[in-house]
PDB file of N, CA and C in Angstrom:
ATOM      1  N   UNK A   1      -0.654   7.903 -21.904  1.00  0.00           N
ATOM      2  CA  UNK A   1      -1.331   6.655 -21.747  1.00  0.00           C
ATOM      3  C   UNK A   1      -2.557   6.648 -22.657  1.00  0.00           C
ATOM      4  N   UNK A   2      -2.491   5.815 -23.612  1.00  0.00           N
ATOM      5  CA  UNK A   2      -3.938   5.264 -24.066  1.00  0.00           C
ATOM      6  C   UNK A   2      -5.032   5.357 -23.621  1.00  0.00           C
ATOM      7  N   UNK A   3      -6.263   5.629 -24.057  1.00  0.00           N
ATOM      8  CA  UNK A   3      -7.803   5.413 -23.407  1.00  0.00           C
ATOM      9  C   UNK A   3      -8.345   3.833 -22.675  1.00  0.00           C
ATOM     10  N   UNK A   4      -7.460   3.043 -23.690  1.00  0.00           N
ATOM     11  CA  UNK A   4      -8.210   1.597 -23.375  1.00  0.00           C
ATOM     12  C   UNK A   4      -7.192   1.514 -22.420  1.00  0.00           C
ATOM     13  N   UNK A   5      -6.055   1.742 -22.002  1.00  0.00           N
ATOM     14  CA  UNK A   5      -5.259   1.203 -21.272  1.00  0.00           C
ATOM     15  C   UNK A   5      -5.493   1.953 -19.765  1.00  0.00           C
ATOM     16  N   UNK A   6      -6.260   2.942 -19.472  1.00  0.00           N
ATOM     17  CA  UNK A   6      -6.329   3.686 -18.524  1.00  0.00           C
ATOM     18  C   UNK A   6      -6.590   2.938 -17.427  1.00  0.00           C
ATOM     19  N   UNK A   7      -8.187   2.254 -17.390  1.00  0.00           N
ATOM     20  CA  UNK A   7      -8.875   1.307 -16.620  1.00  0.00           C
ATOM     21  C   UNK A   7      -7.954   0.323 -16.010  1.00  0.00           C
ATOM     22  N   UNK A   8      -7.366   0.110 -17.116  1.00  0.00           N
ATOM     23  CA  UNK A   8      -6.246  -1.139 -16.705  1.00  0.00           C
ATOM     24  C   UNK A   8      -4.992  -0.794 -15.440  1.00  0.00           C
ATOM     25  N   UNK A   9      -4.361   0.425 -15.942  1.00  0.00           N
ATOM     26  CA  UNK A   9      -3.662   0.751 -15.394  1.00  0.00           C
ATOM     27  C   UNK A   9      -4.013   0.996 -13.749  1.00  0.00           C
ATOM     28  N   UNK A  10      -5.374   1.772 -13.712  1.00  0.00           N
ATOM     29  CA  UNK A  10      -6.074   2.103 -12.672  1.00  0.00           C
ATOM     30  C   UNK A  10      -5.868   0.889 -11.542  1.00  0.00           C
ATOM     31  N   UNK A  11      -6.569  -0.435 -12.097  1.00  0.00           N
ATOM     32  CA  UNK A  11      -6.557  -1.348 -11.641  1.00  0.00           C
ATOM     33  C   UNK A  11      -5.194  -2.161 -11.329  1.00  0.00           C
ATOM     34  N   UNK A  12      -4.075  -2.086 -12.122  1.00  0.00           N
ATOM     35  CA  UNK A  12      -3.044  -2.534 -11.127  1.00  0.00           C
ATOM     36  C   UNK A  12      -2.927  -1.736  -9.869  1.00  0.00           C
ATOM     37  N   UNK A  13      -2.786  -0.284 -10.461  1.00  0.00           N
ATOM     38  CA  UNK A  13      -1.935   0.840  -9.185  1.00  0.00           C
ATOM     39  C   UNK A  13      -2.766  -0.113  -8.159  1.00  0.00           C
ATOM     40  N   UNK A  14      -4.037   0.200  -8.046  1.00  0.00           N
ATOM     41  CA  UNK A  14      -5.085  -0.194  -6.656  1.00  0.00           C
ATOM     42  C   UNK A  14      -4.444  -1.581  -6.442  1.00  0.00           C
ATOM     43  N   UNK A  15      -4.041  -2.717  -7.169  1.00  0.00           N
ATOM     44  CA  UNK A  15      -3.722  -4.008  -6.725  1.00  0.00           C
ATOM     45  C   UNK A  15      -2.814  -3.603  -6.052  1.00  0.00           C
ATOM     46  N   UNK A  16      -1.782  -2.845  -6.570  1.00  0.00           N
ATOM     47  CA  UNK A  16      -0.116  -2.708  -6.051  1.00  0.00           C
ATOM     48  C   UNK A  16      -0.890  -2.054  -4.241  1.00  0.00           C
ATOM     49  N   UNK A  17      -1.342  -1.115  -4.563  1.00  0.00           N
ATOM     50  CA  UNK A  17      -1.302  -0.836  -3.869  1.00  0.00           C
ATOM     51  C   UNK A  17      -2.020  -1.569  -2.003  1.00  0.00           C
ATOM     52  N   UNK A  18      -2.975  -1.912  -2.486  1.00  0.00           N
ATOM     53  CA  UNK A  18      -3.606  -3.159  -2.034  1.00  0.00           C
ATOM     54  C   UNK A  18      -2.555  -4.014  -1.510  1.00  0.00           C
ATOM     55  N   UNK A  19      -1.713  -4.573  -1.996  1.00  0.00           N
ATOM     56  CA  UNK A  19      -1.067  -5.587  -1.615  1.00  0.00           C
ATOM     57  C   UNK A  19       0.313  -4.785  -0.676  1.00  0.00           C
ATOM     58  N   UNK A  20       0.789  -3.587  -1.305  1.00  0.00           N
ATOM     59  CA  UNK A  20       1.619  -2.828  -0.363  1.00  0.00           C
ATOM     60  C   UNK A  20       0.865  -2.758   1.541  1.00  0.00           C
ATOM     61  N   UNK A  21      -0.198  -2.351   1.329  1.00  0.00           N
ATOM     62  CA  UNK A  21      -0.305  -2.102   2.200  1.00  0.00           C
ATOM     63  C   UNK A  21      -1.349  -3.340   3.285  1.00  0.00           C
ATOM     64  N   UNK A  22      -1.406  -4.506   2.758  1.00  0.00           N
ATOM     65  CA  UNK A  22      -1.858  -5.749   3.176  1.00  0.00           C
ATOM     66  C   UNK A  22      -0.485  -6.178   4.247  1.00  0.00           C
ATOM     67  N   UNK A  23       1.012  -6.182   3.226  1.00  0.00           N
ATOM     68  CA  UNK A  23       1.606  -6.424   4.102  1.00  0.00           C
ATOM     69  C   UNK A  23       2.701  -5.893   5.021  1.00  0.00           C
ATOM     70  N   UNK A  24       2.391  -4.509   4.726  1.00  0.00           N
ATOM     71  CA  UNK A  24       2.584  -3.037   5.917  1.00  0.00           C
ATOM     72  C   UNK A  24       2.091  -3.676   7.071  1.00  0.00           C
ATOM     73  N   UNK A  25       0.716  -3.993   6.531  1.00  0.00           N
ATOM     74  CA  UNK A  25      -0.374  -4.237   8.323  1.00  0.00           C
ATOM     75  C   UNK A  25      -0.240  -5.458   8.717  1.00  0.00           C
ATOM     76  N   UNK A  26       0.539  -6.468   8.117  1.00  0.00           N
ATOM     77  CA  UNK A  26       0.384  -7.472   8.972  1.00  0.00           C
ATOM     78  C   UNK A  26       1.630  -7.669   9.523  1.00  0.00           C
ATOM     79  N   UNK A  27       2.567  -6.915   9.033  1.00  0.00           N
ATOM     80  CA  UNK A  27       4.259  -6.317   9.850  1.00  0.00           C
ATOM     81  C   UNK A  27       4.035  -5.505  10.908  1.00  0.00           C
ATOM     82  N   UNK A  28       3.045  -4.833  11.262  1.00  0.00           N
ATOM     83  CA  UNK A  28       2.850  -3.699  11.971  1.00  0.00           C
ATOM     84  C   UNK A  28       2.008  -4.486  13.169  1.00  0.00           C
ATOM     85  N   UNK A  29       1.125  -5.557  12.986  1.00  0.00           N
ATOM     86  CA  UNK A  29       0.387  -6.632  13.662  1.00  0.00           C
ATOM     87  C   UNK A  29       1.389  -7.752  14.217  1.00  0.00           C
ATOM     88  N   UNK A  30       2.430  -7.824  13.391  1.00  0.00           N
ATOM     89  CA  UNK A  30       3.568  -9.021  13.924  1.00  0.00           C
ATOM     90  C   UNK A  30       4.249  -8.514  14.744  1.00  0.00           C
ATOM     91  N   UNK A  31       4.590  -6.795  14.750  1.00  0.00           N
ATOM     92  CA  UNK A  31       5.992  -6.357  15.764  1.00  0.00           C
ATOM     93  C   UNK A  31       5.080  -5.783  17.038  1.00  0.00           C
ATOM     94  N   UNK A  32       3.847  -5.314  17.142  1.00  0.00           N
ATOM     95  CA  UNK A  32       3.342  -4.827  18.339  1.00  0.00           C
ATOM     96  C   UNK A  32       3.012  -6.069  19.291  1.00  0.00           C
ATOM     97  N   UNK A  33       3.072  -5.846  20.704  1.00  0.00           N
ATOM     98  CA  UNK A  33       2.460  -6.724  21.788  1.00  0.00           C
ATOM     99  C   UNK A  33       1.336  -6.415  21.994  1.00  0.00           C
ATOM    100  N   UNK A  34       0.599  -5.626  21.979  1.00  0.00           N
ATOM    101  CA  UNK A  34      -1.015  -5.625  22.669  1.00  0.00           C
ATOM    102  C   UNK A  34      -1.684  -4.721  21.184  1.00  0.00           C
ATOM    103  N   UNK A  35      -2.896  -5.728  21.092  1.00  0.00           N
ATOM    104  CA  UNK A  35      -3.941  -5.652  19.502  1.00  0.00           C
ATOM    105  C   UNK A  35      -4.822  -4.703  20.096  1.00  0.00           C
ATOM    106  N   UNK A  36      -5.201  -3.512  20.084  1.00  0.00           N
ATOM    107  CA  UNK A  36      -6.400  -2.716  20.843  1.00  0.00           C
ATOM    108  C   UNK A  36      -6.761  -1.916  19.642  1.00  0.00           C
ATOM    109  N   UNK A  37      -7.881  -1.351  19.727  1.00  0.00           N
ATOM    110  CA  UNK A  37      -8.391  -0.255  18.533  1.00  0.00           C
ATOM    111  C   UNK A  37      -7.878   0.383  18.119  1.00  0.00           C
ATOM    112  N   UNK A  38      -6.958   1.578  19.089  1.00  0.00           N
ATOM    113  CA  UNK A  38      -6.312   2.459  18.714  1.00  0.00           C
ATOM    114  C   UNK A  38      -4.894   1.969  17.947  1.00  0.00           C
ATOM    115  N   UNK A  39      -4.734   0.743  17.865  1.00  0.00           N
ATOM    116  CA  UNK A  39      -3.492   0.279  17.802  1.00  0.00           C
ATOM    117  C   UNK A  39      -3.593   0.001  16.477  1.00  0.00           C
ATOM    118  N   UNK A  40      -5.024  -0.885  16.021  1.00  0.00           N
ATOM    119  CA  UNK A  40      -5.375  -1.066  14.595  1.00  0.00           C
ATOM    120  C   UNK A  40      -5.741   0.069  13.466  1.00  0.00           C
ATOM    121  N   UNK A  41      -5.773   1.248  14.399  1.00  0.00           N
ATOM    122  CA  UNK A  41      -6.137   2.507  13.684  1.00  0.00           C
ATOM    123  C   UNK A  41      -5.290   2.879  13.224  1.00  0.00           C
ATOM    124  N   UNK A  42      -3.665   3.284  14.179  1.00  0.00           N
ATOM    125  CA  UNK A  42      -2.854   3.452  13.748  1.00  0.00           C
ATOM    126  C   UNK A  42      -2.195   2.865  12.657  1.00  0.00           C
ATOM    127  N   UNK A  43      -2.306   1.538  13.245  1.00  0.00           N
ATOM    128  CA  UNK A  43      -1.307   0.712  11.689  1.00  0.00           C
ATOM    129  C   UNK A  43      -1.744   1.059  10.905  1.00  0.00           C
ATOM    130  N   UNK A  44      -3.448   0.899  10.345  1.00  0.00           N
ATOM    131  CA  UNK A  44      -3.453   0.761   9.126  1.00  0.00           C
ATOM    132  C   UNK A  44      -3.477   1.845   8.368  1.00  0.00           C
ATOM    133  N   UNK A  45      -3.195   3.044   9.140  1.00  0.00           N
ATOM    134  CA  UNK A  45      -2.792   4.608   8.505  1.00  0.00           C
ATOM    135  C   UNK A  45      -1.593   4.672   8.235  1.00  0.00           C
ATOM    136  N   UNK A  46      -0.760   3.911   8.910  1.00  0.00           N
ATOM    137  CA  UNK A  46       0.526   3.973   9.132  1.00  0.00           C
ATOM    138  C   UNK A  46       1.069   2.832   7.961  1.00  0.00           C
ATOM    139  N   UNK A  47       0.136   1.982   7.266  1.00  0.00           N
ATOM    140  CA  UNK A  47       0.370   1.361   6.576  1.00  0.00           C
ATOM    141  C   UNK A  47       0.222   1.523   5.088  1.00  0.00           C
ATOM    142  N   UNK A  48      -0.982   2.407   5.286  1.00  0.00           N
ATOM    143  CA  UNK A  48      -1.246   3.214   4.206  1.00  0.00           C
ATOM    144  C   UNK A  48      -0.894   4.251   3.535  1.00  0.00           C
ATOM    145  N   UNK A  49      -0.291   4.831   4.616  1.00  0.00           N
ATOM    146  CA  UNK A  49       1.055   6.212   3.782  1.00  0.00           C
ATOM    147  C   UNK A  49       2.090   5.049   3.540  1.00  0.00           C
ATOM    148  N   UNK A  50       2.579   4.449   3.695  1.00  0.00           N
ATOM    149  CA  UNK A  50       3.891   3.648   3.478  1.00  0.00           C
ATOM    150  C   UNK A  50       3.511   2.522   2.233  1.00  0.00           C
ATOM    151  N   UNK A  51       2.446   2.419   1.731  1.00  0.00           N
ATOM    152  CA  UNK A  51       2.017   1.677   0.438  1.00  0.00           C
ATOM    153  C   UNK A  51       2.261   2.423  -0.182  1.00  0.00           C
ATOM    154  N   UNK A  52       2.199   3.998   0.172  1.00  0.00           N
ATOM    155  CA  UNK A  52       1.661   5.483  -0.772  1.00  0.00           C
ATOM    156  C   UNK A  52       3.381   5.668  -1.270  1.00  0.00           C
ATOM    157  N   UNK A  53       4.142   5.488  -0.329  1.00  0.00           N
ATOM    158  CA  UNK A  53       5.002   5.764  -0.370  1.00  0.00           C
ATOM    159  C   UNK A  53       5.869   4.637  -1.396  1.00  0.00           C
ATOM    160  N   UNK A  54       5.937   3.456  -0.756  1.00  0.00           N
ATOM    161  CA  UNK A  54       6.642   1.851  -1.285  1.00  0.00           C
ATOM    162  C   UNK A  54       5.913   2.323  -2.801  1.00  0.00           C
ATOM    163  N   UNK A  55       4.892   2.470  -3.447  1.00  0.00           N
ATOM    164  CA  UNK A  55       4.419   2.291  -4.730  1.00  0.00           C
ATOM    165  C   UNK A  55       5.244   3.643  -5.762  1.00  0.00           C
ATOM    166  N   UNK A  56       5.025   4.880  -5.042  1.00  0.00           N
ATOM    167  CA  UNK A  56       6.177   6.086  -5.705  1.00  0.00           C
ATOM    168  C   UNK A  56       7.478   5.740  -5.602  1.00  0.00           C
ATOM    169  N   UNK A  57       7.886   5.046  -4.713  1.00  0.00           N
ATOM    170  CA  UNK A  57       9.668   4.232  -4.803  1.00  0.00           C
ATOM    171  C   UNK A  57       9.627   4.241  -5.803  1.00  0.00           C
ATOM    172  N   UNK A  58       8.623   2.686  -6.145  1.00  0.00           N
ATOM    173  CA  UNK A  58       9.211   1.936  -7.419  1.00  0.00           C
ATOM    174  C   UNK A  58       9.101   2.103  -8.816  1.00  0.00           C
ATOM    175  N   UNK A  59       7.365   3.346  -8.584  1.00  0.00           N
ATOM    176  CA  UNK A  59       7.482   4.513 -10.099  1.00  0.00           C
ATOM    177  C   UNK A  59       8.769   5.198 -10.207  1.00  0.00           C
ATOM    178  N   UNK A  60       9.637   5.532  -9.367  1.00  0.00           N
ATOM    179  CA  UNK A  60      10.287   6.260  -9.375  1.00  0.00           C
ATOM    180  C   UNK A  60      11.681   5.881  -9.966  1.00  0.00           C
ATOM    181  N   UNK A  61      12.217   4.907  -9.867  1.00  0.00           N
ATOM    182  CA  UNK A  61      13.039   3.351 -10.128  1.00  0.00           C
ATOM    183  C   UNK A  61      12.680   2.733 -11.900  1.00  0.00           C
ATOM    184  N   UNK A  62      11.377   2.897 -12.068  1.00  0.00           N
ATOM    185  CA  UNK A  62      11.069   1.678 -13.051  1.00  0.00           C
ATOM    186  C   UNK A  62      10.717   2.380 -14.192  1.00  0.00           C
ATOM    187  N   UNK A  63      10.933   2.511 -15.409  1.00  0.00           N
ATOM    188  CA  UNK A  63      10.759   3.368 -16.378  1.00  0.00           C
ATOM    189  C   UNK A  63       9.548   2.321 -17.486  1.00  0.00           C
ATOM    190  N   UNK A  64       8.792   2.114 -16.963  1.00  0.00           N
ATOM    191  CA  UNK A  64       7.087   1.756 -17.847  1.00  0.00           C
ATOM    192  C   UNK A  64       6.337   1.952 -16.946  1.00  0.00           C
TER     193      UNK A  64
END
C-alpha cells in the first residue's frame, strides 16, 4: 500500500467497520425482549467481534 493511500484506507476499514457493527446492534436490539444494561453490554461486544469478523469475511472474498 502506498503512503498517501494509507490514511485513506484506515478510514474506510473504521467506516466498514462502523457500519458492520451499527447494524449487528440494532439486530441484537430487534431480537431481545427486555433492554437492561447488561443486555446492552453484551450486544455491543457481541456486535463488535462479529463486525471484526463480517469485515475479514469479505477481505477474505475480495481481492483489492
Amino acid at each position: 500500500m502506498r503512503r498517501r493511500t494509507t490514511p485513506r484506507a484506515a478510514l474506510l476499514a473504521g467506516a466498514e467497520l462502523l457500519l458492520w457493527w451499527g447494524a449487528l446492534a440494532l439486530l441484537w436490539l430487534v431480537l431481545i425482549s427486555t433492554v437492561d444494561t447488561l443486555e446492552r453490554i453484551v450486544g455491543a461486544s457481541v456486535a463488535a467481534a462479529g463486525a471484526l469478523l463480517a469485515r475479514a469475511g469479505r477481505r477474505a472474498v475480495t481481492w483489492w
